[in-house]
PDB file of N, CA and C in Angstrom:
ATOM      1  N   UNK A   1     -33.928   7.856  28.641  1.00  0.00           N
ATOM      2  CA  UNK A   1     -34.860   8.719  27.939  1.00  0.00           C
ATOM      3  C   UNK A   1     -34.552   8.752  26.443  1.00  0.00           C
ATOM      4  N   UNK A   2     -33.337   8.749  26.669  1.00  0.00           N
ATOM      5  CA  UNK A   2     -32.638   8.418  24.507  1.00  0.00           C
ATOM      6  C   UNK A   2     -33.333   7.676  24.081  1.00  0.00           C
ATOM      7  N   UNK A   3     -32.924   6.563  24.533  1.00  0.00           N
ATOM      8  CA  UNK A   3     -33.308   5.282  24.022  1.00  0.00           C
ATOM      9  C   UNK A   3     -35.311   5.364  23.709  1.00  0.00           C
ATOM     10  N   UNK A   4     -35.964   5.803  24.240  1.00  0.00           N
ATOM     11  CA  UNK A   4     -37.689   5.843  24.402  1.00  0.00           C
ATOM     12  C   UNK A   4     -37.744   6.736  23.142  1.00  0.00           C
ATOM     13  N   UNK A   5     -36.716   7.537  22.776  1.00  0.00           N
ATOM     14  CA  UNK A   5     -36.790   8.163  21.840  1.00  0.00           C
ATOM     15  C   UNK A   5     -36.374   7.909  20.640  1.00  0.00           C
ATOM     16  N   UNK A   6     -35.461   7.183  20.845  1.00  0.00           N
ATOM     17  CA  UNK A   6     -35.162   6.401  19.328  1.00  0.00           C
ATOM     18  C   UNK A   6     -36.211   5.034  19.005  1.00  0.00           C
ATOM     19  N   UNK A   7     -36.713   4.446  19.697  1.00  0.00           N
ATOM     20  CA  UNK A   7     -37.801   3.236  19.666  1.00  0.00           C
ATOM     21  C   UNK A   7     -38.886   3.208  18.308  1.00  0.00           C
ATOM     22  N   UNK A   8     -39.573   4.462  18.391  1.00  0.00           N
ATOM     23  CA  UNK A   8     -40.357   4.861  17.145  1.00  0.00           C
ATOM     24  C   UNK A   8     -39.776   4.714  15.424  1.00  0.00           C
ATOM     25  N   UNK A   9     -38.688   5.507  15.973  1.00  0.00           N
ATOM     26  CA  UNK A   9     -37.983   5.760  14.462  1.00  0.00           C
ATOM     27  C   UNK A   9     -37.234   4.467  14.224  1.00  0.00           C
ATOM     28  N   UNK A  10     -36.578   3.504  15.076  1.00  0.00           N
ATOM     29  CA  UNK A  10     -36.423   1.991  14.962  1.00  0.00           C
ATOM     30  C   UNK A  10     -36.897   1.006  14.240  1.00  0.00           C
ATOM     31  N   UNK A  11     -38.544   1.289  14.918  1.00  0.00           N
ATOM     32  CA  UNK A  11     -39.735   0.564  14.285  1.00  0.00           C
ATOM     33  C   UNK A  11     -39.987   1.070  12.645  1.00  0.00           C
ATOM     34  N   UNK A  12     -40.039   2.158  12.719  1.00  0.00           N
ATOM     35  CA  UNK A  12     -40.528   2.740  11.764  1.00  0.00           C
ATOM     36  C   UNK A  12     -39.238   1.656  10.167  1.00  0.00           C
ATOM     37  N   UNK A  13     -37.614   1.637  10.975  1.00  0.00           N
ATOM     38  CA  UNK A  13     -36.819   1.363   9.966  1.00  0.00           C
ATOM     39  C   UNK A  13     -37.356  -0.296   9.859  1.00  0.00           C
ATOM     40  N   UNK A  14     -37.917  -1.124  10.804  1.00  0.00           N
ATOM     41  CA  UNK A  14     -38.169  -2.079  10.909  1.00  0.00           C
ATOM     42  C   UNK A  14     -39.029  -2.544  10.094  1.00  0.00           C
ATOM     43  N   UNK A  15     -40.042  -1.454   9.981  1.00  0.00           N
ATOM     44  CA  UNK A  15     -40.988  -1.213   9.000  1.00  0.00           C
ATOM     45  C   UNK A  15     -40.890  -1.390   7.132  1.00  0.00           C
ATOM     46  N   UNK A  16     -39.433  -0.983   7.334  1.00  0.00           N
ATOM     47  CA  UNK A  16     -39.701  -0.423   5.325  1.00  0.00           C
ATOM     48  C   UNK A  16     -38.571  -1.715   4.918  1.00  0.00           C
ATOM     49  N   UNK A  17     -38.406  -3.053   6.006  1.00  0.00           N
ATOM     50  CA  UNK A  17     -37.358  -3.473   5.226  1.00  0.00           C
ATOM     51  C   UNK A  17     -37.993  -4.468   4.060  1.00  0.00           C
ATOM     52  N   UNK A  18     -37.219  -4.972   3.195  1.00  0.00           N
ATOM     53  CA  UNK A  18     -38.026  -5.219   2.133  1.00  0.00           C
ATOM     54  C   UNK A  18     -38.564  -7.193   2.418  1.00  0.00           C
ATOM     55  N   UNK A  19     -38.268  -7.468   3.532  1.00  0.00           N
ATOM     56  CA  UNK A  19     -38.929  -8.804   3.881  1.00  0.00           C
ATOM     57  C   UNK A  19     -40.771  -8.901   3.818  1.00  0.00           C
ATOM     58  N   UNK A  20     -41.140  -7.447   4.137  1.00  0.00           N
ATOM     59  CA  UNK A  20     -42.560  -7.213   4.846  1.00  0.00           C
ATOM     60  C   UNK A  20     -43.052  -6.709   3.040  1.00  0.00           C
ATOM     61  N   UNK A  21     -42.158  -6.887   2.000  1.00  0.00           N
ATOM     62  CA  UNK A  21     -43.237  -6.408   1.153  1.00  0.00           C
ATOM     63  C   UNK A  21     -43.190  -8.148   0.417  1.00  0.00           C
ATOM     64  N   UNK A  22     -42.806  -9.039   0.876  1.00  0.00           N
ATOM     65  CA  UNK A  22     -42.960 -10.249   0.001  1.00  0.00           C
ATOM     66  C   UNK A  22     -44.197 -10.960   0.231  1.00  0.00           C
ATOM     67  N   UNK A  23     -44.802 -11.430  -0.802  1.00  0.00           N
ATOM     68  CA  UNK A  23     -46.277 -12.383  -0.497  1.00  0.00           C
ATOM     69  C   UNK A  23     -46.444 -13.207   1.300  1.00  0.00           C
ATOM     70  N   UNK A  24     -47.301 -13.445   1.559  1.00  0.00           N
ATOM     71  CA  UNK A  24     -47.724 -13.679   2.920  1.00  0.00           C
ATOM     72  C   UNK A  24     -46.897 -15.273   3.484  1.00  0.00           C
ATOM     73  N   UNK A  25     -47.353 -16.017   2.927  1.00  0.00           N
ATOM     74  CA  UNK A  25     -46.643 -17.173   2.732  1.00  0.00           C
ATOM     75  C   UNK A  25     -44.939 -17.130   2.656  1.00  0.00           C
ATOM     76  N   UNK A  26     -44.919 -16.295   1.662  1.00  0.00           N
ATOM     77  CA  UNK A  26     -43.320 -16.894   1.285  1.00  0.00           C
ATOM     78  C   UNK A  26     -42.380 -15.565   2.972  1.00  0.00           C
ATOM     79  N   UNK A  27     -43.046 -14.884   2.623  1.00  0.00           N
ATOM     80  CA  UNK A  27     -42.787 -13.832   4.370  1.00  0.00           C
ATOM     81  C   UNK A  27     -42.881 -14.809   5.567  1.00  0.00           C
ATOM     82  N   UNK A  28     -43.528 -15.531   5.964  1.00  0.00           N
ATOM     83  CA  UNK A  28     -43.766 -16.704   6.948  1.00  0.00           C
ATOM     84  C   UNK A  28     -42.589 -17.671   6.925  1.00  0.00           C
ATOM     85  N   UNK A  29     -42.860 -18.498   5.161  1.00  0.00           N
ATOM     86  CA  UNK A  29     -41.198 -19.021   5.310  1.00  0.00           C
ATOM     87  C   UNK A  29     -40.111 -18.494   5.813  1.00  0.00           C
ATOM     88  N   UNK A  30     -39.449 -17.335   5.533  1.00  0.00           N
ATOM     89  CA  UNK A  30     -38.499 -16.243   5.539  1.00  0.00           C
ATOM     90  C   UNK A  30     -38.196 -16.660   7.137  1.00  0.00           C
ATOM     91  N   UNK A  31     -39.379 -16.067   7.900  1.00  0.00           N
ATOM     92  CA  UNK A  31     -38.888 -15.602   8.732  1.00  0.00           C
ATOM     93  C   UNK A  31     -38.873 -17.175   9.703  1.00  0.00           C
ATOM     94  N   UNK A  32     -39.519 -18.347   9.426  1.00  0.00           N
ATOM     95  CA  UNK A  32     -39.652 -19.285  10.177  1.00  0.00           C
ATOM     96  C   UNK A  32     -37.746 -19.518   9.994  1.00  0.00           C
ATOM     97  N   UNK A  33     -37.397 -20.165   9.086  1.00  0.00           N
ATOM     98  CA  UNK A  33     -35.979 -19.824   8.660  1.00  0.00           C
ATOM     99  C   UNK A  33     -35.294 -19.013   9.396  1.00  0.00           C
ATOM    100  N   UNK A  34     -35.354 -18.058   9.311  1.00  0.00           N
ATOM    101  CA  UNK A  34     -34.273 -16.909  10.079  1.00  0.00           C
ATOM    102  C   UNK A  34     -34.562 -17.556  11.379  1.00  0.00           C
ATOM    103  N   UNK A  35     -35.727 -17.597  12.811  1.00  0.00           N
ATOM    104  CA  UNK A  35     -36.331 -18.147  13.553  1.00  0.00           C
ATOM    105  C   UNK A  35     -34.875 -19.337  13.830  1.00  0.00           C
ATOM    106  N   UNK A  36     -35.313 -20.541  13.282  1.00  0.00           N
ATOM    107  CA  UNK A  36     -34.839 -21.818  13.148  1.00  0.00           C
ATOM    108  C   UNK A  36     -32.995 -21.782  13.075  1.00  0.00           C
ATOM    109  N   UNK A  37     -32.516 -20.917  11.987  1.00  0.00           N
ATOM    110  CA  UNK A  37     -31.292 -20.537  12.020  1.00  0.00           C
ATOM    111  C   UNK A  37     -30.400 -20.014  13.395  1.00  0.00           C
ATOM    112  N   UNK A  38     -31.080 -19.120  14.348  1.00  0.00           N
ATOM    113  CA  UNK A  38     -31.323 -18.363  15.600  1.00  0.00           C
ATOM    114  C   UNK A  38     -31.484 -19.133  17.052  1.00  0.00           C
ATOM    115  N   UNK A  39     -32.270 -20.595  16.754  1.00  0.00           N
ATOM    116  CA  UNK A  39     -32.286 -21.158  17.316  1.00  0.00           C
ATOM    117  C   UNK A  39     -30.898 -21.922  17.447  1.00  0.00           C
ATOM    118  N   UNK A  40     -30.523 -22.692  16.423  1.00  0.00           N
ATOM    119  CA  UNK A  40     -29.603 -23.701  15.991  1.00  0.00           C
ATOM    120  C   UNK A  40     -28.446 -23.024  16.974  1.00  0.00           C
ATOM    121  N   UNK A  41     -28.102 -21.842  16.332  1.00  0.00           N
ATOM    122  CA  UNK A  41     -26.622 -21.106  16.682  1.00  0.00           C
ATOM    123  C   UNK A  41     -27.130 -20.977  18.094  1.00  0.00           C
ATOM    124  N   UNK A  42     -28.079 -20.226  18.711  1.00  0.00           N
ATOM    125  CA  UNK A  42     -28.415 -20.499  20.509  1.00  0.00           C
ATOM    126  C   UNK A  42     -27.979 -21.894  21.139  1.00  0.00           C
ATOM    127  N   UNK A  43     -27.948 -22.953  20.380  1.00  0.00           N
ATOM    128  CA  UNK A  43     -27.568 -24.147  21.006  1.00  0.00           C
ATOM    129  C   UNK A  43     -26.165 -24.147  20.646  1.00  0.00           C
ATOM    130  N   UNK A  44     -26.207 -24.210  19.775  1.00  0.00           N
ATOM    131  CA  UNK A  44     -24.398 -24.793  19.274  1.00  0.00           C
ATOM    132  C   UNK A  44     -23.649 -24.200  20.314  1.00  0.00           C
ATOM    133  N   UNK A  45     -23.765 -22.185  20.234  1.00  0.00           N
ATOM    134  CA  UNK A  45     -23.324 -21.849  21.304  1.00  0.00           C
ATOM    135  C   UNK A  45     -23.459 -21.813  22.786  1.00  0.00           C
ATOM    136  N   UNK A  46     -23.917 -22.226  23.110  1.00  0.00           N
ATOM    137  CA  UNK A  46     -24.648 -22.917  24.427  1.00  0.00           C
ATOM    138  C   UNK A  46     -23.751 -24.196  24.948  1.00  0.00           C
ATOM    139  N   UNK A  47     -23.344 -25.095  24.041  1.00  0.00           N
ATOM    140  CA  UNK A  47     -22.558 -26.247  23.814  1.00  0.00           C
ATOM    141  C   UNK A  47     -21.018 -26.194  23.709  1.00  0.00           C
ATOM    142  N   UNK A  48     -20.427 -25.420  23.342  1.00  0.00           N
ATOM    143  CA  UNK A  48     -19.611 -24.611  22.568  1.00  0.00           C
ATOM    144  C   UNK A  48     -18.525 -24.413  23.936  1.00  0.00           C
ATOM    145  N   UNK A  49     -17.485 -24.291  24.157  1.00  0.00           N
ATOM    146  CA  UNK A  49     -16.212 -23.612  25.184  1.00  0.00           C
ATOM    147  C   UNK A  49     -15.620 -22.725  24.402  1.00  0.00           C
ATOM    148  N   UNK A  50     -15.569 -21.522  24.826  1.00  0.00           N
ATOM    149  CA  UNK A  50     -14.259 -20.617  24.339  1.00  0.00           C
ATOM    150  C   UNK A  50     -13.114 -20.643  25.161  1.00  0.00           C
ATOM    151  N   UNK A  51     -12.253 -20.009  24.524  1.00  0.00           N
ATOM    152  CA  UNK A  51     -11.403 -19.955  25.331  1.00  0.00           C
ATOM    153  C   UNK A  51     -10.633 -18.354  24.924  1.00  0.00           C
ATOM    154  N   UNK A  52      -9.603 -17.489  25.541  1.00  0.00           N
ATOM    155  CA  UNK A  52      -9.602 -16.009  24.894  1.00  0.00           C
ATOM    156  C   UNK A  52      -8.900 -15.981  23.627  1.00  0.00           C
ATOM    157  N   UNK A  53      -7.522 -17.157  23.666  1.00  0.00           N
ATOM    158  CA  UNK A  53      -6.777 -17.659  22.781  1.00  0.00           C
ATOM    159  C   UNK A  53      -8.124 -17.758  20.794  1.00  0.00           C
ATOM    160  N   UNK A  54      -8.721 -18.554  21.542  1.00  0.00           N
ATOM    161  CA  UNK A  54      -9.969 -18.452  20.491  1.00  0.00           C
ATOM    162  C   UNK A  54     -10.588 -16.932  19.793  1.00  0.00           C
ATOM    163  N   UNK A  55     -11.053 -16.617  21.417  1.00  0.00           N
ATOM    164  CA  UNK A  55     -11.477 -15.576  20.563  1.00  0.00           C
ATOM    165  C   UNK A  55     -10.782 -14.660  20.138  1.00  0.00           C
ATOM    166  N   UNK A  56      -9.457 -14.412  20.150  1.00  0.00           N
ATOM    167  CA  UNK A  56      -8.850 -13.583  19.667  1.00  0.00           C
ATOM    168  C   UNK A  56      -8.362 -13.825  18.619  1.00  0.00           C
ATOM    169  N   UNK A  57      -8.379 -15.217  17.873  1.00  0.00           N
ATOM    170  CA  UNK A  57      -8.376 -15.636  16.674  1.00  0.00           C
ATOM    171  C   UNK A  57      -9.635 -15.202  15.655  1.00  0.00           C
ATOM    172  N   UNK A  58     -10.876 -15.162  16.645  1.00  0.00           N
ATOM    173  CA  UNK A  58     -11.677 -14.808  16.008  1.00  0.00           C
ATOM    174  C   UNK A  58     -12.020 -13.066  15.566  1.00  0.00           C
ATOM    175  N   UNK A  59     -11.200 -12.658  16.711  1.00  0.00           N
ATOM    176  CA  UNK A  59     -11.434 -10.920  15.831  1.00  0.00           C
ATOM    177  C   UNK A  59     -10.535 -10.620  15.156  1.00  0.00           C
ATOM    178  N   UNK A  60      -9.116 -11.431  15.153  1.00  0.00           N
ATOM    179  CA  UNK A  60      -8.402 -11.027  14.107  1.00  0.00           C
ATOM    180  C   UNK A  60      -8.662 -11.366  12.629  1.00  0.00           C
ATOM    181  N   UNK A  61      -9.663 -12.430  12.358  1.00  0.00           N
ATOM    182  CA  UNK A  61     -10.283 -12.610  11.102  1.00  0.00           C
ATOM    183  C   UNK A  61     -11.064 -12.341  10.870  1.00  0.00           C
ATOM    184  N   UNK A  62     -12.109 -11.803  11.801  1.00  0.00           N
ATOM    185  CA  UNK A  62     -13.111 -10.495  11.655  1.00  0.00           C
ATOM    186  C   UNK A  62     -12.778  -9.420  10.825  1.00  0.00           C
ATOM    187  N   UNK A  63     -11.313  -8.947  11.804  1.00  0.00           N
ATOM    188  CA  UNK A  63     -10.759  -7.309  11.196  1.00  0.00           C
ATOM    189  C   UNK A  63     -10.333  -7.717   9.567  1.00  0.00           C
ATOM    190  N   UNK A  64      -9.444  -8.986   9.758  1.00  0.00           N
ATOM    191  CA  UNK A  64      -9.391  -9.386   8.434  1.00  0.00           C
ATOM    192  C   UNK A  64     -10.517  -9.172   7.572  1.00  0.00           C
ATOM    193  N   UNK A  65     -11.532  -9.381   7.456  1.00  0.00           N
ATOM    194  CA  UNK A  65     -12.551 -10.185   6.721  1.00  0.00           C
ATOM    195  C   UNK A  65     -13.151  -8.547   5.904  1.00  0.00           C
ATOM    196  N   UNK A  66     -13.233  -7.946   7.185  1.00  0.00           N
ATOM    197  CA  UNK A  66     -13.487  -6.414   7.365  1.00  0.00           C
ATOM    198  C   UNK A  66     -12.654  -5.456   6.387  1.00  0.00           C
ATOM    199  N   UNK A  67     -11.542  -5.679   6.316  1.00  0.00           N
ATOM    200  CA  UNK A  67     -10.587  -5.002   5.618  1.00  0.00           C
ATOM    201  C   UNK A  67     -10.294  -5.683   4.361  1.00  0.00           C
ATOM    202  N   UNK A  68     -10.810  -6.882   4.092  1.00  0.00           N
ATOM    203  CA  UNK A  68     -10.741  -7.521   2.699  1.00  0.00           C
ATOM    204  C   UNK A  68     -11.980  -6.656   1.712  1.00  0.00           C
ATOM    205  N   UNK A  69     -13.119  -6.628   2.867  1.00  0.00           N
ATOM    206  CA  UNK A  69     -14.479  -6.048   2.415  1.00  0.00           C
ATOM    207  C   UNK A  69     -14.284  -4.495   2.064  1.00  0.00           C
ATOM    208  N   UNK A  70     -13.920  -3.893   2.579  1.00  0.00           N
ATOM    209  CA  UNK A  70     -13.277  -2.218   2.296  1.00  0.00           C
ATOM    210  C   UNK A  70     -12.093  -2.277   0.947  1.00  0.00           C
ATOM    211  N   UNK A  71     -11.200  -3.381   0.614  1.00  0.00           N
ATOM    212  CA  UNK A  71      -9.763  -3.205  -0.358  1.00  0.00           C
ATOM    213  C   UNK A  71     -11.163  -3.616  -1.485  1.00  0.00           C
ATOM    214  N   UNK A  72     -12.324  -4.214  -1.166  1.00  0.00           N
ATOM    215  CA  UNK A  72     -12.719  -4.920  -2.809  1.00  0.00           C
ATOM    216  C   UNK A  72     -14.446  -4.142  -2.913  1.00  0.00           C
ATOM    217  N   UNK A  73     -14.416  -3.306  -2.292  1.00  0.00           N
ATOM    218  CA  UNK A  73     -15.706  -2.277  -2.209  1.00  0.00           C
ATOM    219  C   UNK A  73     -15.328  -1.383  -3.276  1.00  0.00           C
ATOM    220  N   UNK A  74     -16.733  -1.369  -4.184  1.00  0.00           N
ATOM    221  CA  UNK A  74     -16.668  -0.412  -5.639  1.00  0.00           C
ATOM    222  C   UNK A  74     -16.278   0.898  -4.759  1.00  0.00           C
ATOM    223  N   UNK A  75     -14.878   1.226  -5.721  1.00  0.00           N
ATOM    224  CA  UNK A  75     -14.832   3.121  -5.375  1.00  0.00           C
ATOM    225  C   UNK A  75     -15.193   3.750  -6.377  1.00  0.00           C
ATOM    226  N   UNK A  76     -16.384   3.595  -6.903  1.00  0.00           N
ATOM    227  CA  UNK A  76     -17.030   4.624  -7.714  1.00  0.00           C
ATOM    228  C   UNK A  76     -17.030   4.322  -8.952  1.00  0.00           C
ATOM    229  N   UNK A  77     -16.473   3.252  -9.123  1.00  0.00           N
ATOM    230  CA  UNK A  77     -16.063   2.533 -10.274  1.00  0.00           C
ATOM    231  C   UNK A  77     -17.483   1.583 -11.137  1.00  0.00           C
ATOM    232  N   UNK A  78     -17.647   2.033 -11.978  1.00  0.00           N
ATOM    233  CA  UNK A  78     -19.224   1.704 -12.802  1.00  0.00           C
ATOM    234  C   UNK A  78     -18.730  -0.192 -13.140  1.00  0.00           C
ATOM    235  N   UNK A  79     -17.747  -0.277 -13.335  1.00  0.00           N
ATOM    236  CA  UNK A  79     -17.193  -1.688 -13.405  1.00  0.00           C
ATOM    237  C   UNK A  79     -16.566  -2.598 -12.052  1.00  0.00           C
ATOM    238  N   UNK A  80     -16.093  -1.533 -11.249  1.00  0.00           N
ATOM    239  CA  UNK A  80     -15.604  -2.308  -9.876  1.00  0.00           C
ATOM    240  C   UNK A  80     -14.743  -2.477  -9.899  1.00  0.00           C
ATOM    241  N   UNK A  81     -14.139  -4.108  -9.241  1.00  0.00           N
ATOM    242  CA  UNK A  81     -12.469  -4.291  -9.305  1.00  0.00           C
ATOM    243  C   UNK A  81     -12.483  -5.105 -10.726  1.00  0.00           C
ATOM    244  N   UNK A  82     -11.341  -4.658 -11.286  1.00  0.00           N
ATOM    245  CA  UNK A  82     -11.122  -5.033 -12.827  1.00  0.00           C
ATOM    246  C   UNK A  82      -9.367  -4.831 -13.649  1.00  0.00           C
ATOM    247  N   UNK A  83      -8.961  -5.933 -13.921  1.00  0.00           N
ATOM    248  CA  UNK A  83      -7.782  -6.117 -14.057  1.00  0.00           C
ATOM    249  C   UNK A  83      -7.404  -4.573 -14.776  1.00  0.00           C
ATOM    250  N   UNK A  84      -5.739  -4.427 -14.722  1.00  0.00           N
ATOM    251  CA  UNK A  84      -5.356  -3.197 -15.233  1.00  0.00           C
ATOM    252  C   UNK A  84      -5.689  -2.798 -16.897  1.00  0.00           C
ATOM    253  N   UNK A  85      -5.850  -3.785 -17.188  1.00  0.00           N
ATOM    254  CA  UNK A  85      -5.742  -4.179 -18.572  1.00  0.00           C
ATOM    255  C   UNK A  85      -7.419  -3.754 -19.409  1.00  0.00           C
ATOM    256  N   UNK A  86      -8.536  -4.224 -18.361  1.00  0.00           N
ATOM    257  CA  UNK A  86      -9.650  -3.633 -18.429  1.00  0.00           C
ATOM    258  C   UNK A  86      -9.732  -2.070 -18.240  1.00  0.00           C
ATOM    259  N   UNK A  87      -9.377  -1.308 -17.410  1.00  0.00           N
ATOM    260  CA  UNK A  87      -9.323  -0.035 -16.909  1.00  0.00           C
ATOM    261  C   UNK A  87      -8.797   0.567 -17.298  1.00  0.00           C
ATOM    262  N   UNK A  88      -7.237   0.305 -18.330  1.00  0.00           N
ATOM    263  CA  UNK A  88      -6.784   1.032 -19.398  1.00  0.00           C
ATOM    264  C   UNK A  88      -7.877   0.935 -20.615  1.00  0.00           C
ATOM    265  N   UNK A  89      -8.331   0.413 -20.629  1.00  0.00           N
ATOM    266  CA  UNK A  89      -9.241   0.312 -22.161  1.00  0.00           C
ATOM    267  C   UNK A  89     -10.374   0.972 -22.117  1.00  0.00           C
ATOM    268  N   UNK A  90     -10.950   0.825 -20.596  1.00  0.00           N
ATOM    269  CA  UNK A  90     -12.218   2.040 -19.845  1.00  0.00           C
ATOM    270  C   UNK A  90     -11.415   3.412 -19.663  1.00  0.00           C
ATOM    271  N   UNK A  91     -10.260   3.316 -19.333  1.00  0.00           N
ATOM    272  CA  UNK A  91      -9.487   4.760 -19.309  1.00  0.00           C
ATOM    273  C   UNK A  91     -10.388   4.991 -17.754  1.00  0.00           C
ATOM    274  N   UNK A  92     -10.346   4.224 -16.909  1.00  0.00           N
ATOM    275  CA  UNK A  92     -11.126   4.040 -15.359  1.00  0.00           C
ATOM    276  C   UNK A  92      -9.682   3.896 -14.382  1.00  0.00           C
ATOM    277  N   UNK A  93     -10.126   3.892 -12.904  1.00  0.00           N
ATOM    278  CA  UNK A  93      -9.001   4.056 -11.633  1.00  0.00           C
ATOM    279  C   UNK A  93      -7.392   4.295 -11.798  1.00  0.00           C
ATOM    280  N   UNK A  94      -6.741   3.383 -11.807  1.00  0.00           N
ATOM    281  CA  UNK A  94      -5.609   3.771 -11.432  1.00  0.00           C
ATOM    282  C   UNK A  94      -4.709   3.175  -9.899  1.00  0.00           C
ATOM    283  N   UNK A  95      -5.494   2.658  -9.525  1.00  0.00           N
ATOM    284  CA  UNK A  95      -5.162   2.330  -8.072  1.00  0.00           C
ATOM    285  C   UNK A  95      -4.251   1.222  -8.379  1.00  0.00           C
ATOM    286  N   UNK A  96      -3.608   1.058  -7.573  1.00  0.00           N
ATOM    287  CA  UNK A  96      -2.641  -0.500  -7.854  1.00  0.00           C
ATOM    288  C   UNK A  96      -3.005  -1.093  -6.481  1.00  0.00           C
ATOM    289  N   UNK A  97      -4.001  -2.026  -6.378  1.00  0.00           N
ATOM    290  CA  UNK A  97      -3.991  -2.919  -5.044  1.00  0.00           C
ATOM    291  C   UNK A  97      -3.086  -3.917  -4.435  1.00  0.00           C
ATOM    292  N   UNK A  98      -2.540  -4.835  -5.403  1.00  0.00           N
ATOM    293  CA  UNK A  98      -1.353  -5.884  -5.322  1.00  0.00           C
ATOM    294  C   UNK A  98      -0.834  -6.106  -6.535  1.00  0.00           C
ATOM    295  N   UNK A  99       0.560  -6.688  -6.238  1.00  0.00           N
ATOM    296  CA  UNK A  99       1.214  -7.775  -7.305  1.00  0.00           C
ATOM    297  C   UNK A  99       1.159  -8.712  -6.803  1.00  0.00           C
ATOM    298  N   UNK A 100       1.067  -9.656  -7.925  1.00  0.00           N
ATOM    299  CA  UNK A 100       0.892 -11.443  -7.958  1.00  0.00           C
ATOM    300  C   UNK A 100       2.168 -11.966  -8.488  1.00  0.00           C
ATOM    301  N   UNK A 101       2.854 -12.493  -8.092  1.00  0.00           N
ATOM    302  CA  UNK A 101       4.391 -13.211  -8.812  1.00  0.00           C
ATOM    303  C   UNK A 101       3.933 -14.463  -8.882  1.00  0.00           C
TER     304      UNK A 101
END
């Protein structure tokens, strides 16, 4: 019954994404593309053996990938990540992420 209820408001987000406001044509390309891309990976993986050894290589560079994406995500910072040397001169963060030797 959740689910029948979230369906509307789904659509609705399905609705405002900004693919559906591009010219008619170039919207067709888009999505034949995405389509075609969708396909490809359905086969490859289809073709494809895992094994758990694998995939557990693969979520540990997931989480990696994940946690690279969170250390280099603007914290509020009008400039972003920016050597110390920049941020003393903005008088900005403070954070020390790494040293490099």
């Amino acid at each position: 019954m959740r689910m029948a209820r979230r369906l509307p408001g789904q659509a609705r987000a399905i609705g405002n994404w900004p693919v559906w406001a591009l010219p008619r044509r170039l919207r067709g390309f888009v999505i034949v593309v995405i389509a075609a891309e969708l396909a490809a990976i359905g086969i490859a993986a289809s073709a494809a053996t895992f094994a758990l050894h694998d995939l557990l290589v693969f979520g540990v560079l997931l989480g990696c990938t994940a946690f690279a994406v969170e250390l280099t995500r603007k914290a509020g910072e009008q400039g972003g990540i920016m050597t110390d040397v920049q941020a003393r001169k903005k008088n900005l963060g403070g954070e020390l992420l790494c040293y490099v030797w």
